[in-house]
Every structure is written in C-alpha cells, then in structure tokens.
C-alpha atoms as a PDB file:
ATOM      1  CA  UNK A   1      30.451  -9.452  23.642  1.00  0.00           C
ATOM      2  CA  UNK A   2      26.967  -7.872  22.888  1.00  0.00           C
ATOM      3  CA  UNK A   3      28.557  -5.741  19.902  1.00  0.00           C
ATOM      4  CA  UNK A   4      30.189  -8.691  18.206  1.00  0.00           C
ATOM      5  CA  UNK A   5      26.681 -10.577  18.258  1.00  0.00           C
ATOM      6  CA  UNK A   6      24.868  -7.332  17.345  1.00  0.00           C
ATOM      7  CA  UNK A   7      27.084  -7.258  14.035  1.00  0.00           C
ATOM      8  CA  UNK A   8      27.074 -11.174  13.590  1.00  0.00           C
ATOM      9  CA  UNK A   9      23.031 -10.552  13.404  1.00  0.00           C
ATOM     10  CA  UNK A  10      23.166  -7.341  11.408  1.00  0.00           C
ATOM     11  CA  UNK A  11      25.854  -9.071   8.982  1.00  0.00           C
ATOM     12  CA  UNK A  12      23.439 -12.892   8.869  1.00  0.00           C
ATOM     13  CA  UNK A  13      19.721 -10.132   8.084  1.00  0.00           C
ATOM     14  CA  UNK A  14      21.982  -8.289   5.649  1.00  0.00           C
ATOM     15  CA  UNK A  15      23.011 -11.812   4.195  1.00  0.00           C
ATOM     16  CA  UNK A  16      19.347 -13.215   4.204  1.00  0.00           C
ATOM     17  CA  UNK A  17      18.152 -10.192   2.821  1.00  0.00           C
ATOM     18  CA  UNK A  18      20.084 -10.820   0.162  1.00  0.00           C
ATOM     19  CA  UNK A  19      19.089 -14.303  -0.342  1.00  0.00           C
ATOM     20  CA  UNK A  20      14.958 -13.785   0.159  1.00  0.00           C
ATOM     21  CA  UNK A  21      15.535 -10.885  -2.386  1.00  0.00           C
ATOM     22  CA  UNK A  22      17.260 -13.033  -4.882  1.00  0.00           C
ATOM     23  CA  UNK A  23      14.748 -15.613  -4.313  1.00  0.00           C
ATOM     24  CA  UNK A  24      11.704 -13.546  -4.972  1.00  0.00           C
ATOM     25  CA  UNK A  25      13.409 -12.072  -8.414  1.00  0.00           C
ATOM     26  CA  UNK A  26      14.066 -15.457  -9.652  1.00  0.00           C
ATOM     27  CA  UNK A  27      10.931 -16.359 -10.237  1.00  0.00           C
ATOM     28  CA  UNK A  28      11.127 -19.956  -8.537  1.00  0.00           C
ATOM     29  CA  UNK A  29       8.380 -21.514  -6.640  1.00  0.00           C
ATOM     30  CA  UNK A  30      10.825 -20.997  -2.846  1.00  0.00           C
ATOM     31  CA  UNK A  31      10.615 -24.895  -2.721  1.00  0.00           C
ATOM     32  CA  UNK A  32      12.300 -24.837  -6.047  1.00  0.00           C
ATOM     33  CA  UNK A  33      14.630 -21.685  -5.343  1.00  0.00           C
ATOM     34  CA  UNK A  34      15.833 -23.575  -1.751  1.00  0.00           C
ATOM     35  CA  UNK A  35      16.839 -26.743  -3.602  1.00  0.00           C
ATOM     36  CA  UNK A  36      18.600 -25.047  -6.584  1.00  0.00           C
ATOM     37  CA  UNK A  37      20.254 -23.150  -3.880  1.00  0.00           C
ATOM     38  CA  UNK A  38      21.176 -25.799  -1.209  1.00  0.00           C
ATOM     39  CA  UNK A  39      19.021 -23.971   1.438  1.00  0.00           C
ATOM     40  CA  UNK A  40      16.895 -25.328   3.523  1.00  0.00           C
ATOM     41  CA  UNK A  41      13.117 -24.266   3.444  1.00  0.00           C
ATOM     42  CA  UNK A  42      12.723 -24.363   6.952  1.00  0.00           C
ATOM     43  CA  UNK A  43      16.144 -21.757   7.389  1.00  0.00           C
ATOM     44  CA  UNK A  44      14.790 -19.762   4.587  1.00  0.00           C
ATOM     45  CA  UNK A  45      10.899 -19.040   6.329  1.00  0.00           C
ATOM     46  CA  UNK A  46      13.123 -18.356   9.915  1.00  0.00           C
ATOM     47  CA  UNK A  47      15.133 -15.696   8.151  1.00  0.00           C
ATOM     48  CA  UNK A  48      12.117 -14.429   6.138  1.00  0.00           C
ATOM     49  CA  UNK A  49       9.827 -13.906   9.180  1.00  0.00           C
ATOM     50  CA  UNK A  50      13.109 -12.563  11.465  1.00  0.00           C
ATOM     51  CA  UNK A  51      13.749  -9.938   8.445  1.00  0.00           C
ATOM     52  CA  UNK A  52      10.060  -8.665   8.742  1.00  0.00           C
ATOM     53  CA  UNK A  53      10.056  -8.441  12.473  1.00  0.00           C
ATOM     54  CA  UNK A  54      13.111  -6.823  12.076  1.00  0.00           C
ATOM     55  CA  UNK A  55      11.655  -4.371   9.328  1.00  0.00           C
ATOM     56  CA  UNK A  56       8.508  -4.151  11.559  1.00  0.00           C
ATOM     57  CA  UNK A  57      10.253  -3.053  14.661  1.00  0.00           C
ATOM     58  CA  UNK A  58      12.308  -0.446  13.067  1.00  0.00           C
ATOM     59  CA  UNK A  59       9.863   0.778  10.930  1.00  0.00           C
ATOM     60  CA  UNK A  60       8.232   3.876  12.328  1.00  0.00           C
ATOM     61  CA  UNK A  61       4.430   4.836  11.315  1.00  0.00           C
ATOM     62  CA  UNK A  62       3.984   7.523   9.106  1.00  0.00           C
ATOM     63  CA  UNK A  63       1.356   9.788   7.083  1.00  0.00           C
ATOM     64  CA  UNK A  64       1.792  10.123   3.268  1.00  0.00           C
ATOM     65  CA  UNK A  65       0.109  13.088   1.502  1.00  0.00           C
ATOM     66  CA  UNK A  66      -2.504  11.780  -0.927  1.00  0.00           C
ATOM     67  CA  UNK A  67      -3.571  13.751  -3.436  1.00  0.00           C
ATOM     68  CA  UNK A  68      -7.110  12.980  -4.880  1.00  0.00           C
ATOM     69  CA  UNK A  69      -7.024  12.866  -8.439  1.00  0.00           C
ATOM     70  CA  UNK A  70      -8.679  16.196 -10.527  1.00  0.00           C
ATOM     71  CA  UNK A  71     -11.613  14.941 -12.257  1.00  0.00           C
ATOM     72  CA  UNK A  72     -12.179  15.593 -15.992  1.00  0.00           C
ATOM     73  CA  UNK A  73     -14.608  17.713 -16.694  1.00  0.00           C
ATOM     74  CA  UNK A  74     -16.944  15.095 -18.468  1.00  0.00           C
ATOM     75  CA  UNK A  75     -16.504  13.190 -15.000  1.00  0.00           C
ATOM     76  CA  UNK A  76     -18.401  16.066 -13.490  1.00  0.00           C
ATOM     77  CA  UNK A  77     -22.497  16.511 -13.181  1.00  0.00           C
ATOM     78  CA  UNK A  78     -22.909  20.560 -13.062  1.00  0.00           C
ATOM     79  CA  UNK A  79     -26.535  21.656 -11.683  1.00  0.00           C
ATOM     80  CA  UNK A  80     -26.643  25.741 -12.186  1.00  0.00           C
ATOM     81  CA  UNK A  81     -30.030  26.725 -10.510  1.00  0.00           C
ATOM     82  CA  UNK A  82     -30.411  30.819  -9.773  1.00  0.00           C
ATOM     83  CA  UNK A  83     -26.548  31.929  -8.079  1.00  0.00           C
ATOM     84  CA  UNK A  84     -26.348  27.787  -6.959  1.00  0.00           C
ATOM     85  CA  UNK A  85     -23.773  26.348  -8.990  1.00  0.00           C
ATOM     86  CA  UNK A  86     -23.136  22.623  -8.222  1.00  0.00           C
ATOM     87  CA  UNK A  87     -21.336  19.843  -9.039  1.00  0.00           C
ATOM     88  CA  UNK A  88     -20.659  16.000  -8.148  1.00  0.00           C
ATOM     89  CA  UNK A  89     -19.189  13.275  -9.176  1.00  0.00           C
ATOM     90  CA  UNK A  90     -21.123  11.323 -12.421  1.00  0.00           C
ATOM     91  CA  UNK A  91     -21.501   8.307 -10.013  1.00  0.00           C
ATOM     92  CA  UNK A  92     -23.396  10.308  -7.415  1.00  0.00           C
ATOM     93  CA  UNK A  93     -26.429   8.278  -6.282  1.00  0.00           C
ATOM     94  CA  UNK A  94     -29.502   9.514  -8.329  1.00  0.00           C
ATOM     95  CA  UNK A  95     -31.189   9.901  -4.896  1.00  0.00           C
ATOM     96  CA  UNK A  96     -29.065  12.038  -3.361  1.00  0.00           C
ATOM     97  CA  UNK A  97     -29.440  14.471  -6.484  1.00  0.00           C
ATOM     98  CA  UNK A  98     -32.877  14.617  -6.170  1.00  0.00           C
ATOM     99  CA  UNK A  99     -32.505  15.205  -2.566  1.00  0.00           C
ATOM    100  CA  UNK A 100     -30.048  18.389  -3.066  1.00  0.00           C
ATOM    101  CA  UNK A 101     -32.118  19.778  -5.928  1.00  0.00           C
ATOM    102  CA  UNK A 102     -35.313  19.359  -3.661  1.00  0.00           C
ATOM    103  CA  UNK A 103     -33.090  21.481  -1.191  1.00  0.00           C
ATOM    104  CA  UNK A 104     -32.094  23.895  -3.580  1.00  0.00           C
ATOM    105  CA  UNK A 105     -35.324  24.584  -4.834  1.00  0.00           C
ATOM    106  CA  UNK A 106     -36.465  25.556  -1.663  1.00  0.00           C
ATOM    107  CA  UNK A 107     -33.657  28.375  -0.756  1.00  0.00           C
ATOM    108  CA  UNK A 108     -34.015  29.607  -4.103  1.00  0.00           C
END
C-alpha cells in the first residue's frame, strides 16, 4: 500500500510541478493565474511549498568552481620599484598603497 501512495504523491508533485511552472511563465499575478485556471489559491501555495520541501530534501549540497574573472589590463595598478613588481586592483584603497609602497621602500 506504501508504493501505490508513494506514486500517487510522485504522480500529484509531478502534476503541480507542472501547474506552478505554467503559472510562473504566464505571467499572471497567481491570484489571477488560479482563477483563469479554476484552482484554488490556497491548493496552489500547499503544492508550491510541498514541491520546495520536496526539492529541499532531495537536494544535496554542493561546491561549484568559480572562476574569478581576468582583469583587463587597464583594470590593473602596476608599481615596479627595484626587482618588486606589483600590482592591484584600480579600486585598491589609496591607503593600503601607501602602506605597501612604505613597505617596499624599506626592503629595497
């Protein structure tokens, strides 16, 4: 008996999916798209908040790679003093600039 409610409940999310989905494309206030549709709101926010615990439980953490994007080279600031060759980010606080050249200017 447990399999035949696991698939009526499988079958009614795929359904509602279906529904929520349609609802979001049509570009409807879901007030609007629930009485165009004969659906009532209150069935409509059940199915929508058993969908995203459903999504939420199934849906396993994970890490995406992020790439950081390459800076042009006229987003750079280059500071060559002696063999020290350095460079930031143009938004680098003006401080700590004057900090690291203070620094630099003591090693070389």
């Amino acid at each position: 008996m447990e399999d035949v409610l696991a698939i009526r409940d499988e079958y009614r999310l795929q359904e509602w999916s279906q529904i929520i989905q349609a609802g979001q494309n049509s570009g409807l206030s879901k007030r609007e798209f629930c009485r165009q549709n004969g659906i009532s709101e209150r069935q409509y926010y059940y199915w929508l908040k058993k969908l995203r615990e459903t999504v939420a439980e199934t849906a396993s953490p994970h890490l995406v790679h992020l790439e950081a994007p390459v800076p042009k080279s006229e987003d750079i600031l280059r500071i060559q003093i002696g063999q020290a060759d350095l460079r930031l980010p143009v938004n680098t606080d003006m401080e700590a600039v004057a900090a690291i050249l203070r620094a630099l200017q003591q090693l070389c």
